[in-house]
Protein backbone atom coordinates (compact mmCIF):
# COMPACT_ATOMS: atom_id res chain seq x y z
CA UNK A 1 118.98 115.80 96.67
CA UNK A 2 119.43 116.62 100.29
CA UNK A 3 118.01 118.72 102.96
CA UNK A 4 119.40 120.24 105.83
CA UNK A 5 117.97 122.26 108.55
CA UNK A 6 120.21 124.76 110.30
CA UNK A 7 119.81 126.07 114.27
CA UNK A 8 120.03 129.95 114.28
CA UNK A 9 120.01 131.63 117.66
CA UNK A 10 119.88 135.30 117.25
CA UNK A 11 121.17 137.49 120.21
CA UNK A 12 119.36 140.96 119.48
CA UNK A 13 116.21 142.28 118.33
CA UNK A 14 116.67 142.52 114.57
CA UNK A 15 119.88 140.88 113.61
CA UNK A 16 121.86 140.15 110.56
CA UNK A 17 123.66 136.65 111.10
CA UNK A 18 126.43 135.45 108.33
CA UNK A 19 126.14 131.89 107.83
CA UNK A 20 127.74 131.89 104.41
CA UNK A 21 130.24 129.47 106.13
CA UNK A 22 127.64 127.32 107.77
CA UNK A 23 125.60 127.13 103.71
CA UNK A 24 128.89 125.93 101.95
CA UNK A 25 129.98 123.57 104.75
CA UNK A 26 126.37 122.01 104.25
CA UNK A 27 127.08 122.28 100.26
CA UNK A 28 130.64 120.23 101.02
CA UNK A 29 129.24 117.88 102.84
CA UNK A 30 126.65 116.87 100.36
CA UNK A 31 129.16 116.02 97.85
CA UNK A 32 127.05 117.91 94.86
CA UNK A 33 129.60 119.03 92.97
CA UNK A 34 127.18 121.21 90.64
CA UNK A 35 123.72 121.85 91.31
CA UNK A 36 121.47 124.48 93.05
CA UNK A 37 121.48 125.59 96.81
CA UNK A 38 117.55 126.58 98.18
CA UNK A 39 117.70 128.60 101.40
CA UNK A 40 114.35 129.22 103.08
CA UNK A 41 113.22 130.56 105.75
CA UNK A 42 110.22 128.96 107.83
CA UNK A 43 109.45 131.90 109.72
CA UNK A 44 107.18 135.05 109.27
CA UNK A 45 109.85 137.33 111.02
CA UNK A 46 112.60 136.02 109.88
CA UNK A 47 114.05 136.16 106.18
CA UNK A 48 117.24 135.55 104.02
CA UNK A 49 119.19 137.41 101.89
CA UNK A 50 122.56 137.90 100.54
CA UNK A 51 124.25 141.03 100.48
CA UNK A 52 128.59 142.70 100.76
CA UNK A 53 130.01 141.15 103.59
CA UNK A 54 133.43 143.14 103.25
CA UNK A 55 132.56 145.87 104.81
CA UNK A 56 130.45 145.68 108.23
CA UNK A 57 128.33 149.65 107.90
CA UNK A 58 126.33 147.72 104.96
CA UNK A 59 124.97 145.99 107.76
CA UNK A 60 124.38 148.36 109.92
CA UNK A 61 122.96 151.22 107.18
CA UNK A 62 120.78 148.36 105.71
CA UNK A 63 118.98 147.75 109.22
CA UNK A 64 119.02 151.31 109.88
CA UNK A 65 116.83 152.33 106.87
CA UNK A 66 114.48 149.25 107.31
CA UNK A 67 113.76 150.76 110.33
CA UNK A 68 113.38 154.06 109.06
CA UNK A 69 110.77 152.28 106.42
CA UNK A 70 108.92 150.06 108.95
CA UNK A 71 109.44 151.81 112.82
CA UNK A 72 108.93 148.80 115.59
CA UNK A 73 105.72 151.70 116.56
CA UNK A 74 103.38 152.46 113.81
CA UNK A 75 99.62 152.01 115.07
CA UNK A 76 99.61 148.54 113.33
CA UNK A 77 96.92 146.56 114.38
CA UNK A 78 98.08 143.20 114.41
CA UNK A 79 97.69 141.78 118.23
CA UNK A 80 100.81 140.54 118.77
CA UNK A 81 102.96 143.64 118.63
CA UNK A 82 104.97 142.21 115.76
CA UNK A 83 103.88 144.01 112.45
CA UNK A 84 106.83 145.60 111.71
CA UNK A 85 108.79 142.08 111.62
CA UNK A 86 106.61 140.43 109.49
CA UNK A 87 106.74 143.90 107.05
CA UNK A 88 110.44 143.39 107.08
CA UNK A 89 110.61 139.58 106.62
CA UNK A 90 108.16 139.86 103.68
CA UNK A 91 110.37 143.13 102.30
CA UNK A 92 113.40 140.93 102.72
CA UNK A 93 112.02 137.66 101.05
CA UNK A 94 112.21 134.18 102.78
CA UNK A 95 114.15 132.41 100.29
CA UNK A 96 117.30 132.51 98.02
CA UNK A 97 119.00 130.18 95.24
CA UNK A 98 122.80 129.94 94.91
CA UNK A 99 123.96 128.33 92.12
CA UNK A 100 126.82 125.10 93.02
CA UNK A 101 129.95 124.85 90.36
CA UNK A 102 132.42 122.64 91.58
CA UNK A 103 131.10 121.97 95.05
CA UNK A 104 131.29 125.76 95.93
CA UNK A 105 128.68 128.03 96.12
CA UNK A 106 128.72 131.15 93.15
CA UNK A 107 128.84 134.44 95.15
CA UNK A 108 130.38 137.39 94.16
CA UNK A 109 133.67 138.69 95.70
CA UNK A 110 131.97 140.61 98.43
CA UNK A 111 128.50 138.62 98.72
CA UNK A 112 127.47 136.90 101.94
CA UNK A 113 124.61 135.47 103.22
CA UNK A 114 122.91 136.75 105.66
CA UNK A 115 120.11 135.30 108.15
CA UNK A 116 117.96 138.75 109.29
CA UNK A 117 116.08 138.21 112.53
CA UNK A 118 113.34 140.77 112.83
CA UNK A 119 111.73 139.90 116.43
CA UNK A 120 114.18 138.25 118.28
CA UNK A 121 116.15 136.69 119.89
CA UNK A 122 115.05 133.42 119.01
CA UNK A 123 115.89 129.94 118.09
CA UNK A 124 115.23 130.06 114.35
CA UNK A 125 115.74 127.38 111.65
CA UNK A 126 117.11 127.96 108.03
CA UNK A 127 115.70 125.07 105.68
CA UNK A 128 119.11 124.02 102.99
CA UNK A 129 118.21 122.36 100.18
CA UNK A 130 121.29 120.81 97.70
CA UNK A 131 119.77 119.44 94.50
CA UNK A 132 122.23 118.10 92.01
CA UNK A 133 122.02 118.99 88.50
């Protein structure tokens, strides 16, 4: 079993960062040849999820109708100015499982993973957990 914490900086407001290269190197370099991958996010703003990375407007519409859903400006109440983020982040979820077969991570042809920053930018963390079995 082995953690790993990853350093996310996110460049724009709400953001939707591929690091589907940045999980499997992690995976590699734990030498688990089969086992599960935990992602989680320790952030209330902040979430994970995996979704087509082929084609860069799934992106784009997803954030689009999130915003659509949850508007930045919506008489929230919460002091901080932030209730929309933490609506999204909890839409979104803060963690994900990837199965490991032979030390590679089971995604679909067009899946990615995808770190979605909700109040940024900020220097974020993405918890990786590699348990063997």
């Amino acid at each position: 079993m082995r953690t790993v914490t990853l350093d996310i900086r996110t460049n724009a407001h709400t953001e939707f960062l591929n690091v589907t290269a940045r999980i499997q190197q992690a995976v590699s370099e734990s030498g688990v040849r089969d086992g599960i991958c935990t992602l989680f996010v320790p952030h209330t703003t902040a979430a994970v999820t995996i979704n087509e990375n082929a084609d860069p407007d799934v992106v784009r519409d997803l954030k689009a109708e999130l915003e659509k859903i949850v508007p930045w400006e919506d008489g929230y109440h919460h002091y901080e100015g932030n209730s929309a983020a933490h609506l999204k982040s909890s839409m979104i979820g803060f963690s994900q499982q990837i199965i490991i077969e032979d030390g590679r991570l089971v995604l679909g042809t067009w899946q990615g993973i995808y770190f979605c920053e909700f109040d940024g930018p900020r220097n974020r963390k993405l918890k990786v957990k590699i348990t063997e079995g």
